[in-house]
N, C-alpha and C. Protein backbone atom coordinates (compact mmCIF):
# COMPACT_ATOMS: atom_id res chain seq x y z
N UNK A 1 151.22 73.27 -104.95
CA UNK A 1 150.68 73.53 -106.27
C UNK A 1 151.82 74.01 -107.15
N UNK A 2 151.79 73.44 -108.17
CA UNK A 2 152.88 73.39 -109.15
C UNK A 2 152.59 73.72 -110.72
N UNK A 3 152.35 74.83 -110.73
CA UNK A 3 152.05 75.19 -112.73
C UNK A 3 152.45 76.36 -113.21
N UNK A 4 152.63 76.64 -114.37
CA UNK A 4 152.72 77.90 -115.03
C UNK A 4 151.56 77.75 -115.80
N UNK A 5 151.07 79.21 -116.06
CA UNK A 5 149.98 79.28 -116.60
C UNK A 5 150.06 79.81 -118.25
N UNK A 6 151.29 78.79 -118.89
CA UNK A 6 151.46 78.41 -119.63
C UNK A 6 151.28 77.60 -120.70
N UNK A 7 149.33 78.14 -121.37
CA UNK A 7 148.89 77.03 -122.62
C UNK A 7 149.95 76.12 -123.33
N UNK A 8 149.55 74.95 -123.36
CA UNK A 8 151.08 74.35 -124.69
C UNK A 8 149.89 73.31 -125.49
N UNK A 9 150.47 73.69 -126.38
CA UNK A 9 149.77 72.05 -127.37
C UNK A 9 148.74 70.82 -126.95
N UNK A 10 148.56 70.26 -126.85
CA UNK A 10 147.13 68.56 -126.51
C UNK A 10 148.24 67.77 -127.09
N UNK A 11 148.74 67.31 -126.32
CA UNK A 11 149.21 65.89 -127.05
C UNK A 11 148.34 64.66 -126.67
N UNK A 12 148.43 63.35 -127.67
CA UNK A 12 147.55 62.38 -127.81
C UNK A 12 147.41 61.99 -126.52
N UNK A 13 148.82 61.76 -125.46
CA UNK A 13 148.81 61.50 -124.64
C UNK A 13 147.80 62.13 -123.11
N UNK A 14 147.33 63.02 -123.84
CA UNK A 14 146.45 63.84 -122.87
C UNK A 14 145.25 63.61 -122.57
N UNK A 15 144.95 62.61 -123.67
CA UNK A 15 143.03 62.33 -123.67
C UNK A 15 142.51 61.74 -122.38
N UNK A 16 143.48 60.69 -121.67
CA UNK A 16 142.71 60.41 -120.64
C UNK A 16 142.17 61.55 -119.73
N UNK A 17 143.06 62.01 -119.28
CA UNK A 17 143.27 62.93 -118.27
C UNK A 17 142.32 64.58 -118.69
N UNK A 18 142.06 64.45 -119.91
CA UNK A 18 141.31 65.61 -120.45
C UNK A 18 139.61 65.19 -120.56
N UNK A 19 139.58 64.10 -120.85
CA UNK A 19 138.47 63.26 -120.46
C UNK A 19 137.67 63.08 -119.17
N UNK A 20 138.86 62.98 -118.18
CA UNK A 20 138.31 62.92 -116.71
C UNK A 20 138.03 64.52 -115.78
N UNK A 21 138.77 65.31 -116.45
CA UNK A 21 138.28 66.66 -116.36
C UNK A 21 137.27 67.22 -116.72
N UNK A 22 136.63 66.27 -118.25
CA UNK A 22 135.46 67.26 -118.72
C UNK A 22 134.53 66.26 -118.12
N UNK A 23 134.23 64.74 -117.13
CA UNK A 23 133.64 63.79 -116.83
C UNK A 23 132.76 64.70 -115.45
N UNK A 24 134.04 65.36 -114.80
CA UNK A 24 134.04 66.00 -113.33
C UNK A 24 132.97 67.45 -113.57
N UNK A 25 134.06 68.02 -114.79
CA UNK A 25 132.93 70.02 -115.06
C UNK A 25 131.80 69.74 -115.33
N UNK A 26 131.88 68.93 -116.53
CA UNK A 26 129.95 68.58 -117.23
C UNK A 26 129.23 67.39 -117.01
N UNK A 27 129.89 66.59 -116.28
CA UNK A 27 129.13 64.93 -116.00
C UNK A 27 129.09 64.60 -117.28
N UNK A 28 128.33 62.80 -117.18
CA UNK A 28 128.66 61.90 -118.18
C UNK A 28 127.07 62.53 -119.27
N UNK A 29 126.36 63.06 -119.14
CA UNK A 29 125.52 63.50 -120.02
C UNK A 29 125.95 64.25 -120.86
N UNK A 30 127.36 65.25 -120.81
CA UNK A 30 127.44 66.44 -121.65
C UNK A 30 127.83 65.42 -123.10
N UNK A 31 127.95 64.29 -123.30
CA UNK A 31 127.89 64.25 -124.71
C UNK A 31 126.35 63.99 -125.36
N UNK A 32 125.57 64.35 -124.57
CA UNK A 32 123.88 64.86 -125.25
C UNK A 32 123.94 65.87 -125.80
N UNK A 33 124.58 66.68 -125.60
CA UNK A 33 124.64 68.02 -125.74
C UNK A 33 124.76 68.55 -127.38
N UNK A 34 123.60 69.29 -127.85
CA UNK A 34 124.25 69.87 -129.16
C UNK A 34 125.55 70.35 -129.65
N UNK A 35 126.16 70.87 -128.96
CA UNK A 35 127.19 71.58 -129.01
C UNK A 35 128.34 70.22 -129.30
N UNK A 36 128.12 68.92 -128.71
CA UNK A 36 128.68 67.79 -128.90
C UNK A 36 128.36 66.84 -129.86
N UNK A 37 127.53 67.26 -130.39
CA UNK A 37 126.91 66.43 -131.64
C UNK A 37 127.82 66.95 -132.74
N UNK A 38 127.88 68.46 -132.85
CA UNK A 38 128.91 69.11 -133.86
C UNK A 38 130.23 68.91 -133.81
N UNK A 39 130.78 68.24 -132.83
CA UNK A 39 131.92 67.77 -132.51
C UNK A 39 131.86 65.61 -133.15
N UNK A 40 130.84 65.39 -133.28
CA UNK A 40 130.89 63.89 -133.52
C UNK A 40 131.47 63.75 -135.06
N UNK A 41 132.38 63.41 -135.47
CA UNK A 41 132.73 62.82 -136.78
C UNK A 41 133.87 64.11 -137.07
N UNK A 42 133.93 64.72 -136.35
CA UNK A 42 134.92 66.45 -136.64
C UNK A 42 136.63 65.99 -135.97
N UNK A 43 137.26 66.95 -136.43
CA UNK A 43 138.20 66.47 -135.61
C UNK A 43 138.65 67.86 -135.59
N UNK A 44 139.23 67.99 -134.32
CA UNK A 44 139.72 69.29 -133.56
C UNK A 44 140.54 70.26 -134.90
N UNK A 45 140.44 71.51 -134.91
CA UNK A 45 140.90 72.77 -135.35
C UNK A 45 141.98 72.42 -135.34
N UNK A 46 143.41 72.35 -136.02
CA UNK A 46 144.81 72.25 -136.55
C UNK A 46 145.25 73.15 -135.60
N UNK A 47 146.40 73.06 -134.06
CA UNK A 47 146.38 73.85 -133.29
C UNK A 47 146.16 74.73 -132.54
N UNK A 48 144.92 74.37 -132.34
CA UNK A 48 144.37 74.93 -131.05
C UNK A 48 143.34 74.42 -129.91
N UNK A 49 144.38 73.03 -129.91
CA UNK A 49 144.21 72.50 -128.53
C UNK A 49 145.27 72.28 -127.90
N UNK A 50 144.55 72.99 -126.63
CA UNK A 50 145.85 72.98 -125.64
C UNK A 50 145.70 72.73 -124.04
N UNK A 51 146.28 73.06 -123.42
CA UNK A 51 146.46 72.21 -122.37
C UNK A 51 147.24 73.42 -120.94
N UNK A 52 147.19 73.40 -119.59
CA UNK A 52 148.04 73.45 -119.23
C UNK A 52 148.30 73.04 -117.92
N UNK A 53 149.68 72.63 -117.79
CA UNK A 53 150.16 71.07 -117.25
C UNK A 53 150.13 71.62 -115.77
N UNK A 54 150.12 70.72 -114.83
CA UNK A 54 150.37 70.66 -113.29
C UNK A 54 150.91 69.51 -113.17
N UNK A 55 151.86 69.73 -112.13
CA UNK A 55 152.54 68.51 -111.69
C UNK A 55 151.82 67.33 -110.36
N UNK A 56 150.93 68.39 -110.18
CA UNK A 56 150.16 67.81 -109.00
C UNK A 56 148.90 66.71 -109.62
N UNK A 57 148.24 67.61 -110.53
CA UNK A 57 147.13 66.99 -110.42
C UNK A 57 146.94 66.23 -112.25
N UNK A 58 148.38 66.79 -113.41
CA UNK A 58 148.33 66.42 -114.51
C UNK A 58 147.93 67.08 -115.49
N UNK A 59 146.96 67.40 -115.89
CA UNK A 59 146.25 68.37 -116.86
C UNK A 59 145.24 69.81 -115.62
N UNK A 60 145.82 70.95 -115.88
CA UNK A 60 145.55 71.56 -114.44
C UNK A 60 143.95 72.41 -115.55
N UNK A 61 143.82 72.43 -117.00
CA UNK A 61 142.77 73.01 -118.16
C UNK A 61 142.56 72.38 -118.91
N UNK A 62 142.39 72.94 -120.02
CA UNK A 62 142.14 72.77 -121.74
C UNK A 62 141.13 73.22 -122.20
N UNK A 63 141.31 72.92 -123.08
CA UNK A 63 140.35 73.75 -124.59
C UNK A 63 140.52 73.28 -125.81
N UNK A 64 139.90 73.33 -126.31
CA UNK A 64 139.73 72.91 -127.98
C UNK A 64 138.57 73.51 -128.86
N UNK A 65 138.51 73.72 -130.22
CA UNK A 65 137.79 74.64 -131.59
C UNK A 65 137.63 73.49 -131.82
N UNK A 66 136.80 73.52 -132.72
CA UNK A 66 136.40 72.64 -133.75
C UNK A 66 135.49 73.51 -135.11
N UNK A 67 136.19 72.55 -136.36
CA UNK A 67 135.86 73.55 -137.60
C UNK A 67 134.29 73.12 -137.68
N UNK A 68 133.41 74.83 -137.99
CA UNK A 68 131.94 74.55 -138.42
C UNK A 68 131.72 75.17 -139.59
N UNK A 69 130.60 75.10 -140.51
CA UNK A 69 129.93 76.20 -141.35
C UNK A 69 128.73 76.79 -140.72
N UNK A 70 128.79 77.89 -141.53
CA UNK A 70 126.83 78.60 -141.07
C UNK A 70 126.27 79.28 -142.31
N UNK A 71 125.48 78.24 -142.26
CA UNK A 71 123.87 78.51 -143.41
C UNK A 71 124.11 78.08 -144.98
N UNK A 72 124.07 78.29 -145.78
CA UNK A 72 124.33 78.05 -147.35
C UNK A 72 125.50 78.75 -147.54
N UNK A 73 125.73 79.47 -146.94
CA UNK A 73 127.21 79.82 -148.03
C UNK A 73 128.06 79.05 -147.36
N UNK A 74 127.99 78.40 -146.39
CA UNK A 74 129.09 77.61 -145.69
C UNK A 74 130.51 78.57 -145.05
N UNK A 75 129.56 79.52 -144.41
CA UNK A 75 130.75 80.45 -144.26
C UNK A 75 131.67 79.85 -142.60
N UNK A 76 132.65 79.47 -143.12
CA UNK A 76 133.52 79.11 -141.87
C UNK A 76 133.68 79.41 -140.73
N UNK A 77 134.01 79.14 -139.48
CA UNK A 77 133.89 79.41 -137.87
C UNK A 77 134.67 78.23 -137.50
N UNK A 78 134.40 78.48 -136.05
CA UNK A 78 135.20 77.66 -134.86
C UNK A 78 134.16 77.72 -133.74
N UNK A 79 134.44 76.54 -132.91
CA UNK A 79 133.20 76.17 -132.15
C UNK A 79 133.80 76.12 -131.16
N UNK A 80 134.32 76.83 -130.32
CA UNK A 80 135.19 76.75 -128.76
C UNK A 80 133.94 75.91 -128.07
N UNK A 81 134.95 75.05 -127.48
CA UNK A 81 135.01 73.65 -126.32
C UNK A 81 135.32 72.55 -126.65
N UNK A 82 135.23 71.63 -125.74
CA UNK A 82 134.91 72.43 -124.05
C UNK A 82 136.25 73.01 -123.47
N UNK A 83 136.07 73.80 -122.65
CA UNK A 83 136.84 74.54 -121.77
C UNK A 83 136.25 74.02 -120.57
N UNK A 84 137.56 73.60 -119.71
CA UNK A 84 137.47 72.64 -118.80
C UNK A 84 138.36 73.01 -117.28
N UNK A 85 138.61 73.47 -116.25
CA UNK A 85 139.44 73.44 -115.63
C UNK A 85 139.25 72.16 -114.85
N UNK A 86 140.64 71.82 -114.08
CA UNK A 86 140.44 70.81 -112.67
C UNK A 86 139.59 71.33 -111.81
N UNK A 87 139.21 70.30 -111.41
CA UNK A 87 138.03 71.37 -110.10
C UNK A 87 139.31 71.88 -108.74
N UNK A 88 140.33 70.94 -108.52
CA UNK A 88 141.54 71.94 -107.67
C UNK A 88 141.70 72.94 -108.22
N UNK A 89 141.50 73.43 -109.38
CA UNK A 89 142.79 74.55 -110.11
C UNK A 89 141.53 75.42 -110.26
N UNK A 90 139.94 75.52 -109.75
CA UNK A 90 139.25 76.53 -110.32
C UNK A 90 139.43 78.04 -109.39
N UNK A 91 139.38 78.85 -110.19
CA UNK A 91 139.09 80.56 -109.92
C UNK A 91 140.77 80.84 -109.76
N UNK A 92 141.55 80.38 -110.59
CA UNK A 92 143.15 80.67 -110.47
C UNK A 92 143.89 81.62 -112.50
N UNK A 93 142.40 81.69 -112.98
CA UNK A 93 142.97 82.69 -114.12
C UNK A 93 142.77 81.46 -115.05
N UNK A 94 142.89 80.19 -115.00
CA UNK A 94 143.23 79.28 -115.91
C UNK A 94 142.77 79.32 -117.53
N UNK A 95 140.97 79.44 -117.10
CA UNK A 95 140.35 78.97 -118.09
C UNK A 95 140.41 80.30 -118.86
N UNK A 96 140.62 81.43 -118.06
CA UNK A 96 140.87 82.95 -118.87
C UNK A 96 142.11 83.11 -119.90
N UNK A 97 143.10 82.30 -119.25
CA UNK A 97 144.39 82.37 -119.72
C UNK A 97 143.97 81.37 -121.02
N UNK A 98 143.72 80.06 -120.96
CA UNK A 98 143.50 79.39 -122.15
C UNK A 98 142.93 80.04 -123.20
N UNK A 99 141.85 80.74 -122.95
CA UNK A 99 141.25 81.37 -124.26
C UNK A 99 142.06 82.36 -124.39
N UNK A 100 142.34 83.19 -124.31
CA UNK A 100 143.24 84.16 -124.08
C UNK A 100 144.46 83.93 -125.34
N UNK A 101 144.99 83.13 -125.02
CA UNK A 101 146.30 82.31 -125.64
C UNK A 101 145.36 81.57 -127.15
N UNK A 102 144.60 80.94 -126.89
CA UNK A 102 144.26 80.22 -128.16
C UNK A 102 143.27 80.98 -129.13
N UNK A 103 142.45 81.73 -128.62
CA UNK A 103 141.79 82.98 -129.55
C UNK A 103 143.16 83.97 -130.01
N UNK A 104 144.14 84.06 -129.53
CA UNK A 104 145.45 84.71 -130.38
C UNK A 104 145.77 83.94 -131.51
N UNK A 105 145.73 82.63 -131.26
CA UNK A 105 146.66 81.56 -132.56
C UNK A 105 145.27 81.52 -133.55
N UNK A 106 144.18 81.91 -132.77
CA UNK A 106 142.96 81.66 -133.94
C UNK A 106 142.77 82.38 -134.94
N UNK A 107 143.47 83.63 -134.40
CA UNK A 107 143.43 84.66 -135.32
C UNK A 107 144.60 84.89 -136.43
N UNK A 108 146.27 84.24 -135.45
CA UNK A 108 147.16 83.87 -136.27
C UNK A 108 147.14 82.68 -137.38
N UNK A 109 146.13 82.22 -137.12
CA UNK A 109 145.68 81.04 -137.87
C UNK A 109 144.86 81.22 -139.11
N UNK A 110 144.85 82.58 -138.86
CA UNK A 110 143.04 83.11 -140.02
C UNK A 110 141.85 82.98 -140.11
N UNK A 111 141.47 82.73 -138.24
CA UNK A 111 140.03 82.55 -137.95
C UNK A 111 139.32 83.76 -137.75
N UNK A 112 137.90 83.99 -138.26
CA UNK A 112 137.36 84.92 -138.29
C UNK A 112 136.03 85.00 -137.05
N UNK A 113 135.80 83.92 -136.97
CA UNK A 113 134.78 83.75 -136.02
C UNK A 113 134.81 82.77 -135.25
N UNK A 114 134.42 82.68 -133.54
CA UNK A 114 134.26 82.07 -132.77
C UNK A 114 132.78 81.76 -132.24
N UNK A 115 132.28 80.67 -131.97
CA UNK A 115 130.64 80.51 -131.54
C UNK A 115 131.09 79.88 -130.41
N UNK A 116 129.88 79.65 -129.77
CA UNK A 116 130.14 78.57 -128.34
C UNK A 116 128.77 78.95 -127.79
N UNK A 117 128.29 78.04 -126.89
CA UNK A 117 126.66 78.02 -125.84
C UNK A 117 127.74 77.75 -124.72
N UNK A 118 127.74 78.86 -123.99
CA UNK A 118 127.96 79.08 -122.53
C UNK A 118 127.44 80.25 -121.57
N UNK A 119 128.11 80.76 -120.57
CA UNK A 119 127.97 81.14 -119.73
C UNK A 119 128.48 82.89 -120.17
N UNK A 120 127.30 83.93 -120.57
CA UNK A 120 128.00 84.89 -121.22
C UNK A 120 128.69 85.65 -119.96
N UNK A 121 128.49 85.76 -118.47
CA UNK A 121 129.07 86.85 -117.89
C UNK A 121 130.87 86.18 -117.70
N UNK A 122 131.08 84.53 -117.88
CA UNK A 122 132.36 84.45 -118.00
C UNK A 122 133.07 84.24 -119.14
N UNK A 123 132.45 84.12 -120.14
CA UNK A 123 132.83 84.59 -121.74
C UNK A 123 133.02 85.46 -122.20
N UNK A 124 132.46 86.80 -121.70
CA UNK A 124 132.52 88.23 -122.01
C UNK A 124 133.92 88.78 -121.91
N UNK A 125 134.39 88.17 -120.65
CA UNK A 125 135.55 88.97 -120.07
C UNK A 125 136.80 88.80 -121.41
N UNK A 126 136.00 87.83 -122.13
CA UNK A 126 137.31 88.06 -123.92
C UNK A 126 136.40 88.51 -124.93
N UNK A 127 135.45 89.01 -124.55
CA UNK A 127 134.85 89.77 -125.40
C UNK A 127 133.70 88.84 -126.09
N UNK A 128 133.45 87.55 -125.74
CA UNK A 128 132.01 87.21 -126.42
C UNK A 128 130.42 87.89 -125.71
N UNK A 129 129.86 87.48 -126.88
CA UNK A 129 128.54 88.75 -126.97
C UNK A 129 127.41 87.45 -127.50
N UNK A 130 126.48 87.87 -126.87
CA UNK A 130 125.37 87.18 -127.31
C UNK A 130 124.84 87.13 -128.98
N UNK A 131 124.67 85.98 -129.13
CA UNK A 131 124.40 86.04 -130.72
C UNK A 131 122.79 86.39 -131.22
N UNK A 132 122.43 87.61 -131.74
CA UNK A 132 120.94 87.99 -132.32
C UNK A 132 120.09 86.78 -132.16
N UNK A 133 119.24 86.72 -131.77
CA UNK A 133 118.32 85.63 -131.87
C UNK A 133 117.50 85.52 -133.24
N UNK A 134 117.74 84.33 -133.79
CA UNK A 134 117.37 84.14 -135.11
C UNK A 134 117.82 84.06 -136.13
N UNK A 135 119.94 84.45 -135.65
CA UNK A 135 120.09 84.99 -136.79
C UNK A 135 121.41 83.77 -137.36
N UNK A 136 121.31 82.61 -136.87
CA UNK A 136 122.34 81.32 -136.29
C UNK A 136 121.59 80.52 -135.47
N UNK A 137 121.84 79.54 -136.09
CA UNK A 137 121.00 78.20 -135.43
C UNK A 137 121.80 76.81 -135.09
N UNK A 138 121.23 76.24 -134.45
CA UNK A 138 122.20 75.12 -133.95
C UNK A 138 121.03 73.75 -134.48
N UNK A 139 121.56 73.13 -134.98
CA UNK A 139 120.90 71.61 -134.79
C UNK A 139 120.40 70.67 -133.70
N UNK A 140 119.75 70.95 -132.99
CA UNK A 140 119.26 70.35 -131.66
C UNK A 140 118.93 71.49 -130.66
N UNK A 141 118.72 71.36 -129.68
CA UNK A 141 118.25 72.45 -128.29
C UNK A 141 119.20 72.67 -128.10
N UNK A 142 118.86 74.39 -127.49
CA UNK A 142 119.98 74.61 -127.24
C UNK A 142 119.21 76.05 -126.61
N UNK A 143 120.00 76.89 -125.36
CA UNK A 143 119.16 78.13 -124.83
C UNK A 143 119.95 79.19 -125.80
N UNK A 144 119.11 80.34 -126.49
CA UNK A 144 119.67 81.81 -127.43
C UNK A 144 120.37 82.26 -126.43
N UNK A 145 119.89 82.43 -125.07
CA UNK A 145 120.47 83.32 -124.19
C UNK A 145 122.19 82.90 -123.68
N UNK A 146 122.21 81.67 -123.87
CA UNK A 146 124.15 81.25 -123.86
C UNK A 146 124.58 81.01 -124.99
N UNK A 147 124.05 81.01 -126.45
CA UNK A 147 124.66 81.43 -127.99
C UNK A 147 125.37 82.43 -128.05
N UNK A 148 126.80 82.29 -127.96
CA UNK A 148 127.36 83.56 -128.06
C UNK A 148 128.71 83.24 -129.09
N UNK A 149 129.02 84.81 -129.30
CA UNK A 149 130.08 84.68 -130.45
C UNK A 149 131.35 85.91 -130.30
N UNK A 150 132.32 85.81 -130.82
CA UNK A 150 133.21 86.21 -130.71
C UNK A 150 133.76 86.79 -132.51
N UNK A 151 133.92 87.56 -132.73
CA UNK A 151 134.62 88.42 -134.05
C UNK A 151 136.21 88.38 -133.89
N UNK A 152 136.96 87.38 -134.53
CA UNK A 152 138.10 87.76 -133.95
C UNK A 152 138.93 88.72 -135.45
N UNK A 153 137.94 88.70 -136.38
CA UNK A 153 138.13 89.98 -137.87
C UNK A 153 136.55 90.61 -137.97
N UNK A 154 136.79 92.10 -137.71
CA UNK A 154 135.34 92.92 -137.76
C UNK A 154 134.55 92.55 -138.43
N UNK A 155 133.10 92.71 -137.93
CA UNK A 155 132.03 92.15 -138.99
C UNK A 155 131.98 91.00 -139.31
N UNK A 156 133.23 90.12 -138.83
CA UNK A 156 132.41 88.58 -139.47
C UNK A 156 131.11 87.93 -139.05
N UNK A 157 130.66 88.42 -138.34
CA UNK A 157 129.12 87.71 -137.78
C UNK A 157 128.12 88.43 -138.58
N UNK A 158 128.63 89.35 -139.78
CA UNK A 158 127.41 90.17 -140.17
C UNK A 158 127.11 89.40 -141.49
N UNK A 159 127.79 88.72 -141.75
CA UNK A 159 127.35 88.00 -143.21
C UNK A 159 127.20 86.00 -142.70
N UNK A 160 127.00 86.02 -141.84
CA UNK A 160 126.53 84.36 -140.75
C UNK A 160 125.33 84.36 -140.67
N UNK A 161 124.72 83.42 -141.34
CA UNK A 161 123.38 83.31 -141.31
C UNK A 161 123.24 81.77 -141.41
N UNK A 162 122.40 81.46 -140.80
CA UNK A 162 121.90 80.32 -140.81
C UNK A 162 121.91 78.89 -139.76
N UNK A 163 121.51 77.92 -140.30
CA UNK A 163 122.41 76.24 -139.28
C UNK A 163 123.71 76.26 -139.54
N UNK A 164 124.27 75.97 -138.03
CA UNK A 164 125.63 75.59 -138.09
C UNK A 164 125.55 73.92 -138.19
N UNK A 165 126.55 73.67 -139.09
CA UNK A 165 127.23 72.24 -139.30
C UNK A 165 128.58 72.24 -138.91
N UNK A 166 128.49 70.94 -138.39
CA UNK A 166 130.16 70.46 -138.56
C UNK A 166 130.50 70.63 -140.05
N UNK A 167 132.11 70.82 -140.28
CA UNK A 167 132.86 70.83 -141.28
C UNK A 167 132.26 69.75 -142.07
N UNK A 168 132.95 68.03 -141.74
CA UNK A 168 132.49 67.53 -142.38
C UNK A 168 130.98 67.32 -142.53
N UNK A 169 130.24 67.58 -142.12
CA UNK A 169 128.56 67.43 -142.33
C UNK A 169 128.25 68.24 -143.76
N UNK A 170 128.93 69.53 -143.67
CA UNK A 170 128.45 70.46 -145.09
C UNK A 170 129.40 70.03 -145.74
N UNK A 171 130.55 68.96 -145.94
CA UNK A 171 131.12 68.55 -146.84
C UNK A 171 130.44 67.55 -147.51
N UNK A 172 130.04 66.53 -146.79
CA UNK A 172 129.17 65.43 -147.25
C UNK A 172 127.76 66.35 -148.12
N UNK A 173 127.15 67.34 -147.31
CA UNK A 173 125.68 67.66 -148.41
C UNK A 173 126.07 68.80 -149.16
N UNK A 174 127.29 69.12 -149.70
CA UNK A 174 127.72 70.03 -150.75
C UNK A 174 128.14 69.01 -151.93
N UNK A 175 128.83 67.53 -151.09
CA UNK A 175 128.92 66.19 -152.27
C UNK A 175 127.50 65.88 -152.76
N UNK A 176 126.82 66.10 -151.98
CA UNK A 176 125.51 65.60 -152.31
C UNK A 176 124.52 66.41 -153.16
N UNK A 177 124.61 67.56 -153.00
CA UNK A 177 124.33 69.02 -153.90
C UNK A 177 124.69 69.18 -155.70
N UNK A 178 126.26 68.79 -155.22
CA UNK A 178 127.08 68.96 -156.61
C UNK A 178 127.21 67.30 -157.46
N UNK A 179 127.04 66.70 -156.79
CA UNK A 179 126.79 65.01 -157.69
C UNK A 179 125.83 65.10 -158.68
N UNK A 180 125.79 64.96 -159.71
CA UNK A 180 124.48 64.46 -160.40
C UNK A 180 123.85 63.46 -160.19
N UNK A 181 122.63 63.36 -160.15
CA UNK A 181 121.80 62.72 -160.16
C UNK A 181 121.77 61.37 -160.27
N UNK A 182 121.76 59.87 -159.49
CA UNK A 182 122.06 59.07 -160.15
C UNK A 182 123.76 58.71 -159.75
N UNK A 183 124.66 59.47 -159.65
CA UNK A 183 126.10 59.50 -159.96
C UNK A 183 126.40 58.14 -159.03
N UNK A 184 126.21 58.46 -157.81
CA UNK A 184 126.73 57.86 -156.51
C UNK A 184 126.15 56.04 -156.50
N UNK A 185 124.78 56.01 -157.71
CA UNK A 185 124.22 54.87 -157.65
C UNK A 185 124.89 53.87 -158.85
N UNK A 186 125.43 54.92 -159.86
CA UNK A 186 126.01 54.27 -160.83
C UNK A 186 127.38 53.61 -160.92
N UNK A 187 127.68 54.05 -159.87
CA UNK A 187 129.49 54.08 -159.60
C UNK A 187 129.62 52.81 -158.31
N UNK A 188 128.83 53.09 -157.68
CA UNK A 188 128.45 51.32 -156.87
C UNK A 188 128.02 50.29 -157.40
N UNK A 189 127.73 50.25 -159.16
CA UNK A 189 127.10 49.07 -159.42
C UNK A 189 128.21 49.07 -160.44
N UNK A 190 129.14 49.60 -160.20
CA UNK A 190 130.39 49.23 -161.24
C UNK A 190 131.29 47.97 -160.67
């Protein structure tokens, strides 16, 4: 066994191999998944996907954010996943170390909030907390009891209210909000 537990960057070149890791943790259903629907048409958080390498087996983790809003004010977040280890490389610190490392750049980055539906007794150990029931919603099913969230600037979960969207989703119905009436029909028949 051959790694440092050394997060680095996602390069393009990684998708197969990050693919067949999350095929193995969640099977071929996890793109049913709400949490993957908010990921459809999004494209990953501006560094903070990452990776870390083994020589043995190729991609030995990973992780990736993705940008969301919540409720009408469109107040900004990050949607951690998936977090993935190799099934060789599990119970070796990995998936601790990834978040670990990329909730630092999230914050160097100017992220205020983290969401995610997982597993709270191994999410906790970086400090996520179950999210109020009622008080954040997801678009599709989903269990309250693995809604959890992370503050990575005090109090940001106290002014989060509402459905979370993908980035672009509340971009498209804020175009659709602020268009006048008519606009979008008149400009196609030009």
């Amino acid at each position: 066994m051959s790694f440092d537990l050394v997060p680095v960057p996602q390069v393009a070149t990684d998708i197969l191999l990050i693919e067949k890791i999350l095929d193995d943790a969640f099977g071929l259903s996890r793109r049913t998944k709400t949490s993957y629907r908010l990921r459809e048409g999004n494209e990953a958080a501006k560094g903070l996907s990452m990776v870390i390498r083994d020589s043995e087996v190729g991609i030995a983790g990973c992780i990736s954010y993705w940008p969301i809003t919540i409720g009408h004010a469109m107040q900004p977040a990050l949607l951690l996943g998936p977090l993935a280890v190799h099934p060789a490389r599990q119970n070796l610190g990995i998936g601790l170390k990834l978040m670990q490392v990329s909730l630092k750049k999230a914050l160097e980055l100017g992220h205020s909030l983290v969401l995610l539906v997982g597993d709270q007794p191994y999410y906790s150990r970086v400090g996520f907390k179950q999210i109020p029931e009622g008080q954040i919603d997801l678009p599709g099913p989903y269990d309250p009891k693995r809604f959890l969230y992370l503050e990575l600037v005090a109090h940001a979960l106290s002014t989060a209210k509402g459905l979370v969207l993908s980035a672009p989703r509340s971009q498209e119905l804020l175009s659709a909000l602020t268009e006048p009436h008519g606009a979008r029909h008149k400009q196609q028949q030009r």
